[in-house]
Protein backbone atom coordinates (compact mmCIF):
# COMPACT_ATOMS: atom_id res chain seq x y z
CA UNK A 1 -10.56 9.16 -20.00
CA UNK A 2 -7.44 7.44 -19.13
CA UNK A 3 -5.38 8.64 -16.21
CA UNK A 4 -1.73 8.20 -16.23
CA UNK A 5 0.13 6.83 -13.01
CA UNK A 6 1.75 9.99 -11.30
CA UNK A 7 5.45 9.96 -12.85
CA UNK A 8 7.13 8.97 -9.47
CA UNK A 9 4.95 6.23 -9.02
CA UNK A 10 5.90 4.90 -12.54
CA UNK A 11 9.71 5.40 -12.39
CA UNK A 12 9.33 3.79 -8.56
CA UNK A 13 10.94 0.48 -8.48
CA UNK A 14 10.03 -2.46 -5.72
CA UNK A 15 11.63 -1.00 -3.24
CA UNK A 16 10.48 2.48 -3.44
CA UNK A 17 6.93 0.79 -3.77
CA UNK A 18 7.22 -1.27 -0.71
CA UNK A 19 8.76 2.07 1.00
CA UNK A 20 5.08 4.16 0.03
CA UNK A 21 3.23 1.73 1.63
CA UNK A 22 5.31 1.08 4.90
CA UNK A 23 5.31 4.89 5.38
CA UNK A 24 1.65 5.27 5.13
CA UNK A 25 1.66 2.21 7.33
CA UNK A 26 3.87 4.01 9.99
CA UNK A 27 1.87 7.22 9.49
CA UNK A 28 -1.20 5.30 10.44
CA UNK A 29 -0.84 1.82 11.96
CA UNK A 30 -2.57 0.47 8.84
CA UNK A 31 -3.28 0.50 5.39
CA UNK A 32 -5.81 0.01 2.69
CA UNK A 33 -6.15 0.92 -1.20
CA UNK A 34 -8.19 3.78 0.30
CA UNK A 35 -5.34 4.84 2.33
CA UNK A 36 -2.93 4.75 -0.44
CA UNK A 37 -5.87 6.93 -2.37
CA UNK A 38 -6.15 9.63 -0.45
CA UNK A 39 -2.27 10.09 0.91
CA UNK A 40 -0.92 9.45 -2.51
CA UNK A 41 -3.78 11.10 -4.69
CA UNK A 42 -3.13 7.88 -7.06
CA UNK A 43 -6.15 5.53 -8.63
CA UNK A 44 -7.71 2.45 -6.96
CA UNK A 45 -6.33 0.59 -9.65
CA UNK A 46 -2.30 1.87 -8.40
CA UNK A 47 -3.22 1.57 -5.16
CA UNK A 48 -4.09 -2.12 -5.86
CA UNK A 49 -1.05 -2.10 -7.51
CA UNK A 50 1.00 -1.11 -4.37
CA UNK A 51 -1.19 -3.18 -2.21
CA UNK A 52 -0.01 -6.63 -3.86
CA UNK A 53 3.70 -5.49 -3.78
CA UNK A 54 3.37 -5.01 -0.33
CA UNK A 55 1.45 -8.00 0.66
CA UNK A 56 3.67 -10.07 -1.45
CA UNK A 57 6.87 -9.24 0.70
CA UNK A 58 5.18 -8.99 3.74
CA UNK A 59 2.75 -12.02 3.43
CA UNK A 60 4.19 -14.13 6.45
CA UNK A 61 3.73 -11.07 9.11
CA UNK A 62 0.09 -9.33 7.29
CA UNK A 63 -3.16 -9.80 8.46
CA UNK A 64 -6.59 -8.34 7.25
CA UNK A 65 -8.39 -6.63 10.01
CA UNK A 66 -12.06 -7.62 8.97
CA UNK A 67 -13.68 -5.28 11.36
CA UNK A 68 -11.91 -2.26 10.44
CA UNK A 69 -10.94 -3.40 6.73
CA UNK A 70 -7.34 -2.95 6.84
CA UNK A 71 -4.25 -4.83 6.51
CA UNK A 72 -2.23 -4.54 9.98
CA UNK A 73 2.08 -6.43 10.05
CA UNK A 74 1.74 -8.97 12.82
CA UNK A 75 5.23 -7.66 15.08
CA UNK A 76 5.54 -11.17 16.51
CA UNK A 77 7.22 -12.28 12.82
């Protein structure tokens, strides 16, 4: 069975994308694919998707949190 990407998330354009994540970020202080899963009742696979948007733009101020296996923005960049 294939399942289709919800039709917002496929007519969603970078910026939109990016704007999903940072709200679930701001909702939560954090974010994961699983996250992005459950708020957005999308696929791994689209939450992936999101997830390397994000971390593209936002790779000089993201860390991973090992212990608590989420990606946290650094505020001091």
């Amino acid at each position: 069975m294939v399942t289709l990407p919800p039709p917002w998330l496929a007519e969603a354009d970078l910026e939109q994308r990016i704007a999903l994540v940072m709200s679930a970020y701001t909702a939560h202080g954090y974010v994961n694919r699983k996250l992005l899963v459950t708020m957005y009742k999308i696929t791994q696979q689209q939450a992936g998707s999101l997830m390397r948007d994000f971390i593209e733009i936002h790779a000089h101020r993201i860390y991973w949190d090992i212990e608590n296996l989420h990606y946290k923005l650094d505020i001091n960049h």
